[in-house]
Protein backbone atom coordinates (compact mmCIF):
# COMPACT_ATOMS: atom_id res chain seq x y z
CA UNK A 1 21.50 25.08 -68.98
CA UNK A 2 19.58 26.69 -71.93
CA UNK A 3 19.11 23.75 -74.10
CA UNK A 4 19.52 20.38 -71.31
CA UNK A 5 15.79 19.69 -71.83
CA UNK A 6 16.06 20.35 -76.04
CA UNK A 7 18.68 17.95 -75.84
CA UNK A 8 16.96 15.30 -73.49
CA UNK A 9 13.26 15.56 -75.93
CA UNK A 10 15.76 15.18 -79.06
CA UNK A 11 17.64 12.23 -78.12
CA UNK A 12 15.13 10.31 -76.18
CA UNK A 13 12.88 10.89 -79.38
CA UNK A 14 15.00 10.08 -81.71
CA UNK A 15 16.11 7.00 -80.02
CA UNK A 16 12.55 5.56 -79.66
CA UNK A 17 11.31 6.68 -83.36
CA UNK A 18 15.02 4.74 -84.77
CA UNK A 19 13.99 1.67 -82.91
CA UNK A 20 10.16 1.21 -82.79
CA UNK A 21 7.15 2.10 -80.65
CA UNK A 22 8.13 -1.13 -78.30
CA UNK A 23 9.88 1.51 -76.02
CA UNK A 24 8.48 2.84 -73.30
CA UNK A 25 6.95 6.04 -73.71
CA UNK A 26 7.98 9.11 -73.61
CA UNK A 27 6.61 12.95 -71.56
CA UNK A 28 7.35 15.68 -71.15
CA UNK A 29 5.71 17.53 -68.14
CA UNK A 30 5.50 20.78 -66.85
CA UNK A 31 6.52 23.21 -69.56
CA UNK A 32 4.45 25.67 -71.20
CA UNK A 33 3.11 24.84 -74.64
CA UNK A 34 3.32 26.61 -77.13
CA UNK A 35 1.59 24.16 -80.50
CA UNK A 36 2.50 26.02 -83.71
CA UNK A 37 -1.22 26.72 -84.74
CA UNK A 38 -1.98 29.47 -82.80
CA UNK A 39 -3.36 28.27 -80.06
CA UNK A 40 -3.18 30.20 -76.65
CA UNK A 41 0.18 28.92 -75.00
CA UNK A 42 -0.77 26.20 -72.20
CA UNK A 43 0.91 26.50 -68.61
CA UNK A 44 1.77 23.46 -67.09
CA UNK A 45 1.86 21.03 -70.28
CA UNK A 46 2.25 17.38 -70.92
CA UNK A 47 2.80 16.30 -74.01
CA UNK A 48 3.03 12.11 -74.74
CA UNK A 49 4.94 10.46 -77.33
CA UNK A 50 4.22 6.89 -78.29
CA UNK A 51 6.33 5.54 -80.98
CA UNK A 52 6.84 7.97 -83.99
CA UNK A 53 4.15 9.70 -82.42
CA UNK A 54 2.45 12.48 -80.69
CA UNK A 55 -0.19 10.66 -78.69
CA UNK A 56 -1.74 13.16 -76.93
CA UNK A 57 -1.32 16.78 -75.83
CA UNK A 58 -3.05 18.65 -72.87
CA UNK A 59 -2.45 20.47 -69.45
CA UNK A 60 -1.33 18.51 -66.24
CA UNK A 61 -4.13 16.10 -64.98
CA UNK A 62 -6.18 16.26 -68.16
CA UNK A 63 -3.61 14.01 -70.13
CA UNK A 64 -3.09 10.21 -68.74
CA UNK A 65 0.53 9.66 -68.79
CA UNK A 66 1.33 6.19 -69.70
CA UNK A 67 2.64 3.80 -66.44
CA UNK A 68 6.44 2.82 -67.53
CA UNK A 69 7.06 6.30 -69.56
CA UNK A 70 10.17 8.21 -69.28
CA UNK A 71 9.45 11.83 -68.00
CA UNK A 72 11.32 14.98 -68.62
CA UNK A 73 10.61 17.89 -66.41
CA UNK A 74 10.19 20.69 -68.75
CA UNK A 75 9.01 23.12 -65.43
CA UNK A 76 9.94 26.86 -66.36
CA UNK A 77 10.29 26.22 -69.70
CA UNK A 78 8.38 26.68 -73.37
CA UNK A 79 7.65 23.42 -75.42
CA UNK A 80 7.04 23.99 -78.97
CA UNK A 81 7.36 21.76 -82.38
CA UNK A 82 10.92 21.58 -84.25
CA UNK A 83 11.74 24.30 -86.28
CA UNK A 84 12.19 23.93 -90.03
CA UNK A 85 15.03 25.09 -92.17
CA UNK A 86 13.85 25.68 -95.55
CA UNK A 87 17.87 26.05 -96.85
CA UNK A 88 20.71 24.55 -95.71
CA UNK A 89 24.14 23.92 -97.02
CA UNK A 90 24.17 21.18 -95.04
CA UNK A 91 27.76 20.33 -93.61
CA UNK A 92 29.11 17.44 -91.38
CA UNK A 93 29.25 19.17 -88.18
CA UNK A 94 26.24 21.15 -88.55
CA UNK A 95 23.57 18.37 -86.98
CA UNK A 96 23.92 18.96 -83.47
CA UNK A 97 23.83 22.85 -83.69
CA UNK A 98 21.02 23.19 -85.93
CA UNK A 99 19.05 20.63 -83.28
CA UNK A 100 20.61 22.35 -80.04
CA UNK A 101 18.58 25.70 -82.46
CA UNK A 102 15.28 23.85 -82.40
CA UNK A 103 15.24 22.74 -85.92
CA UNK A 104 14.39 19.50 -86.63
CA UNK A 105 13.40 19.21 -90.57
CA UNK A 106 15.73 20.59 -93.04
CA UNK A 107 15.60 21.12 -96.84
CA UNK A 108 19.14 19.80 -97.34
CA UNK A 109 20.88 21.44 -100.35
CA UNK A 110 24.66 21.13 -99.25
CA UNK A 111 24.48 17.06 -99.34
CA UNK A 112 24.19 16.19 -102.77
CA UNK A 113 25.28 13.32 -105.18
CA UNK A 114 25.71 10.07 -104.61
CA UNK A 115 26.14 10.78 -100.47
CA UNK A 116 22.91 12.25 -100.80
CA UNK A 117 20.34 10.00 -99.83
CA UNK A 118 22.68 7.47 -97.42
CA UNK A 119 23.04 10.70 -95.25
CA UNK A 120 19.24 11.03 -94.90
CA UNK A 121 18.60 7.70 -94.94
CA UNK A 122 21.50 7.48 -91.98
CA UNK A 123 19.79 10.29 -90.02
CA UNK A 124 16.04 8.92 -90.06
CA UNK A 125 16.84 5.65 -88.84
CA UNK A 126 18.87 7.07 -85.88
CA UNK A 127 22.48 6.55 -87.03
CA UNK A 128 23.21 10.24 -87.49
CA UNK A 129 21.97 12.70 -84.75
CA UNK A 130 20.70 15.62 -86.90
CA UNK A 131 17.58 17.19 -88.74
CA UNK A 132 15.91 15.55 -90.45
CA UNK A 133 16.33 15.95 -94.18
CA UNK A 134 14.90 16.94 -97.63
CA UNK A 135 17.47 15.58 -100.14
CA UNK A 136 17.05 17.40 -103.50
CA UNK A 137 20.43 15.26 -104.41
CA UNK A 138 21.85 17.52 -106.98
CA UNK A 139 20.17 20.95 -108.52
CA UNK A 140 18.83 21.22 -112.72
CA UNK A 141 19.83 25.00 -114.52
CA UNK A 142 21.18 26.47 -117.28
CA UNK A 143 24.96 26.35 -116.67
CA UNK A 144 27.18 23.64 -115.32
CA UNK A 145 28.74 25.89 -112.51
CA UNK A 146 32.09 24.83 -112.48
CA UNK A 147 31.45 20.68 -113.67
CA UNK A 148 32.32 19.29 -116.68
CA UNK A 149 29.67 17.44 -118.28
CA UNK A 150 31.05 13.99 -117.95
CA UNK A 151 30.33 13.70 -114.48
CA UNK A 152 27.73 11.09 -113.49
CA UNK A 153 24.32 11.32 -113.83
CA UNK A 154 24.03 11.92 -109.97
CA UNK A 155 26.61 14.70 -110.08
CA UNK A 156 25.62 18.09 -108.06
CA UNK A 157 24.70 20.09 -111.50
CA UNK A 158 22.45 18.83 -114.20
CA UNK A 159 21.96 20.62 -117.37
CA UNK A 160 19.01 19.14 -119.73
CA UNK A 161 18.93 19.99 -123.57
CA UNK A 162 15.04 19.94 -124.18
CA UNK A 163 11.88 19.93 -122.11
CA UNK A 164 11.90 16.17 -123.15
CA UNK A 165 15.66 16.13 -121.07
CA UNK A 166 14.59 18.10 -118.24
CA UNK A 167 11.91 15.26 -117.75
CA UNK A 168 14.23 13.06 -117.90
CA UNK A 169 16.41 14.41 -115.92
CA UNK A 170 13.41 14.78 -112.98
CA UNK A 171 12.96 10.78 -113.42
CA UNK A 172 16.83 10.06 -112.73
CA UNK A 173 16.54 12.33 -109.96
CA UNK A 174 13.69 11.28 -108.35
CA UNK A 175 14.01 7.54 -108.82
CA UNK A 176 17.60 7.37 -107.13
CA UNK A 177 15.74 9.14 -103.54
CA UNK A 178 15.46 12.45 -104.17
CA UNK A 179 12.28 13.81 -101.90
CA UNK A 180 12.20 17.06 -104.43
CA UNK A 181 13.50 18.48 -107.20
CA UNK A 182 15.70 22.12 -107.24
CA UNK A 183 15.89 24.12 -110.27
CA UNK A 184 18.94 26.83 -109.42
CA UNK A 185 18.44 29.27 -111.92
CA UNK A 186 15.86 30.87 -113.98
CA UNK A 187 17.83 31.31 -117.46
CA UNK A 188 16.50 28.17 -119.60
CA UNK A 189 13.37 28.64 -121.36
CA UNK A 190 10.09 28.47 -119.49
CA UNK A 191 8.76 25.25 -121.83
CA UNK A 192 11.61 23.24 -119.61
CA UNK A 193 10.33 24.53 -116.13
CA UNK A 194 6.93 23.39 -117.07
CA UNK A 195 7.86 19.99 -118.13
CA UNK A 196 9.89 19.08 -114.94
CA UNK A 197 7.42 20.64 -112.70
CA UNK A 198 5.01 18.82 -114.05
CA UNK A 199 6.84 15.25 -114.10
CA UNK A 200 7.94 16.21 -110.44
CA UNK A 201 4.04 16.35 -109.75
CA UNK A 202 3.27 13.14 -111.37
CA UNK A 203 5.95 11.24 -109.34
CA UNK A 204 4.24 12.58 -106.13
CA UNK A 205 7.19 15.06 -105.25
CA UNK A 206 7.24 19.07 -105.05
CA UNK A 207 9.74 21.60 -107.57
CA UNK A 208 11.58 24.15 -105.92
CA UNK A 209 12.04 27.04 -108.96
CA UNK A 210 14.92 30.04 -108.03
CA UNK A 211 12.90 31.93 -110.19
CA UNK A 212 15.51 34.90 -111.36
CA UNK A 213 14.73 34.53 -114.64
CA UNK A 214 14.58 35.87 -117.75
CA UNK A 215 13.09 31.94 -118.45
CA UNK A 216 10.54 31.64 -115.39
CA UNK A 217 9.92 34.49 -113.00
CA UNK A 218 7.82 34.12 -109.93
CA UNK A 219 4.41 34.13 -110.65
CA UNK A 220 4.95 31.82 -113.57
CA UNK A 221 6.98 29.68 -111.16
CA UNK A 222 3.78 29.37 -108.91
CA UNK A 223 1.20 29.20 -111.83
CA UNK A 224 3.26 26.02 -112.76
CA UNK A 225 3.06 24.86 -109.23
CA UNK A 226 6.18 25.15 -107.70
CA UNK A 227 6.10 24.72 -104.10
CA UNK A 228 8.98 26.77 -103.12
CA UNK A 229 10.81 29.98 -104.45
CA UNK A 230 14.05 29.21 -102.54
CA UNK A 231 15.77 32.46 -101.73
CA UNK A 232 13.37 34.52 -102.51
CA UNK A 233 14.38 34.33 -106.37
CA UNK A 234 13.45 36.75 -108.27
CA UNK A 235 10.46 37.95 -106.01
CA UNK A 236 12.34 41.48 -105.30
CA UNK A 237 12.76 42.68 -109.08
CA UNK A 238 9.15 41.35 -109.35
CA UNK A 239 7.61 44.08 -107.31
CA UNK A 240 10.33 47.07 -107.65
CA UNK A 241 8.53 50.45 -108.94
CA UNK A 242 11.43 50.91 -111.34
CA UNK A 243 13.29 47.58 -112.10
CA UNK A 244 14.86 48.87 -115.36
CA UNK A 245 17.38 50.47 -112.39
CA UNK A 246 18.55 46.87 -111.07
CA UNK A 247 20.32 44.16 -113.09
CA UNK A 248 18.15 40.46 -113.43
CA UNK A 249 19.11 37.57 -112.75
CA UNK A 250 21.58 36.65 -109.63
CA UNK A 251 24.24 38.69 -110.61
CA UNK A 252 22.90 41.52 -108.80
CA UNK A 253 22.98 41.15 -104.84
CA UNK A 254 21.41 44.29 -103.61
CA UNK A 255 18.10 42.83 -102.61
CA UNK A 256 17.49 45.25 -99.78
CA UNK A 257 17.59 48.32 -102.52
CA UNK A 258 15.03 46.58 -104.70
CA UNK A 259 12.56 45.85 -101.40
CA UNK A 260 13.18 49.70 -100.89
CA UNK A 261 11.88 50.21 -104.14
CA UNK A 262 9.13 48.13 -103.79
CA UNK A 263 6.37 49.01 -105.18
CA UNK A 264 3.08 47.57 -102.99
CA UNK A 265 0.12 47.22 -105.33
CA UNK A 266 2.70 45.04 -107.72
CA UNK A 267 3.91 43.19 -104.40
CA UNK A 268 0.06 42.35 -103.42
CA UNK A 269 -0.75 41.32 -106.93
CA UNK A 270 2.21 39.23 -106.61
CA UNK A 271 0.90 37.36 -103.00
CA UNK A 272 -2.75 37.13 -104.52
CA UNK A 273 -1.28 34.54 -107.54
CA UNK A 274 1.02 32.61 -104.91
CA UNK A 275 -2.00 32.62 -103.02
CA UNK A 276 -4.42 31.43 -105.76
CA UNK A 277 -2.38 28.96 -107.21
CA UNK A 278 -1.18 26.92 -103.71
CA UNK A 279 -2.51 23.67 -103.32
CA UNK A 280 -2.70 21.93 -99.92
CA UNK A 281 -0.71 19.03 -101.37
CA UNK A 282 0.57 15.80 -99.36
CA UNK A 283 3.63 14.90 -101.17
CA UNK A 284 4.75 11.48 -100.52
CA UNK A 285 7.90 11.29 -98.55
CA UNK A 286 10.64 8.44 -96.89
CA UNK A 287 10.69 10.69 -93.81
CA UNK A 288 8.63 9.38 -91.02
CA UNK A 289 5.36 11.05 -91.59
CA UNK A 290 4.79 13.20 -88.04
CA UNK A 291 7.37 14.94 -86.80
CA UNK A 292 8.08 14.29 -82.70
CA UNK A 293 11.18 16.28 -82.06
CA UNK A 294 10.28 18.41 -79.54
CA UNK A 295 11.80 21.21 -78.52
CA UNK A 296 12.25 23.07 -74.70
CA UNK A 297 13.70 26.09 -74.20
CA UNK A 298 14.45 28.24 -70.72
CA UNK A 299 11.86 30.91 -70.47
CA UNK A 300 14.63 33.41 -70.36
CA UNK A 301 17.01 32.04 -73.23
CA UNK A 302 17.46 34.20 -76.10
């Protein structure tokens, strides 16, 4: 079966990071590595896990397998690290499929509110069997989308009045869980952007910016250090030779035309700022800080 040894690394994993490193350890033998970093792939693999851990990584006979461990026979297969999803809607019944995919980390945009942070909290102590999660726990923009305004201050849409708000805002967000903060649009002025990047920063967490504009666009988005331009927001007007021919904002779907129009010294100035203003940036995070889903995949699956 395509995904019996996924499912085996996943479980046993997750059972012995949800209840502590007193469990006997766990490898997975046999498989061909493949380790994310570019590394040739290596035939006949064992991989250890201790705990939350990877302990230690190597070919057959060069790796000391722990006496007591529980071994999976990965033969025939490829072993590689979980997959991320940078965007998900996340939905009840979504957990097992997205893990039975390989992905194992998740930027969780679908759970929001008050159910937020229980449902992450739920999954990274093993009472939940999916991806790990990001919880943004609600999204900050220009327009309520269909709320009210008298919601609470943990409802799914925020909309701040000042840069001073926005901050604000961030704090509320961040203090009740959140792991980041999501601004959905890119239609309030710039000033507010700044302000709850930067108060995102100070608390330790990243700022996701859909950068569509006409408030932020996407290389002011990363010159204010956002660590994420979710959906590639904005990025295709950006480099178009002739953008005056596409609507702005996200009223206009019809990315693929704009990428046809793109025009490539605009598009390499474009990856030059990303590039210049990244920072190799721990954030601090409730997630368990090493991530030891594995997964194993036949050799011949698609």
């Amino acid at each position: 079966m395509v995904f019996r040894a996924l499912l085996g690394v996943l479980l046993a994993v997750s059972i012995v990071s949800a209840q502590g490193p007193q469990l006997a350890a766990l490898a997975i033998e046999g498989g061909t590595l493949i380790d994310g970093n570019g590394g040739a792939p290596v035939a006949d693999s064992v991989v250890v896990v201790q705990g939350n851990k990877i302990a230690a990584v190597g070919k057959r006979g060069q790796v000391t397998v722990p006496a007591g461990a529980r071994v999976i026979n990965a033969a025939g297969k490829f072993v590689l690290p979980g997959l991320w999803e940078s965007q998900t809607a996340y939905a009840w019944y979504f957990g097992e499929a997205l893990l039975n995919h390989g992905i194992t980390s998740s930027i969780d945009v679908g759970t929001e509110a008050e159910v937020a942070v229980p449902h992450r909290d739920a999954v990274l102590h093993g009472k939940d069997l999916a991806p790990r999660a990001y919880t943004g726990i609600l999204r900050i923009g220009s327009t309520l989308n269909g709320a009210t305004g008298y919601e609470g201050p943990l409802h799914t849409i925020r909309v701040p009045k000042s840069a001073d708000d926005t901050r604000e805002v961030v704090r509320t967000v961040l203090n009740a869980g959140a792991d980041y903060v999501i601004f959905y649009d890119g239609a309030m002025p710039f000033e507010w952007y700044k302000a709850g990047v930067e108060e995102a920063h100070k608390m330790g967490k990243p700022a996701f910016v859909r950068a569509y504009g006409p408030g932020i666009l996407p290389a002011q988005a990363a010159e204010i250090g956002a660590a994420q331009l979710p959906h590639s927001a904005g990025i295709p007007l950006a480099i178009a030779s002739n953008p005056s021919q596409f609507r702005q904002g996200r009223d206009d779907r019809n990315e693929l035309d704009k990428y046809a129009d793109m025009d490539d010294a605009k598009a390499a100035d474009l990856v030059k700022i990303c590039r210049s203003t990244t920072r190799r940036k721990r954030w601090k995070s409730r997630s368990p800080p090493t991530t030891t889903w594995i997964r194993a995949r036949c050799a011949s699956g698609g």
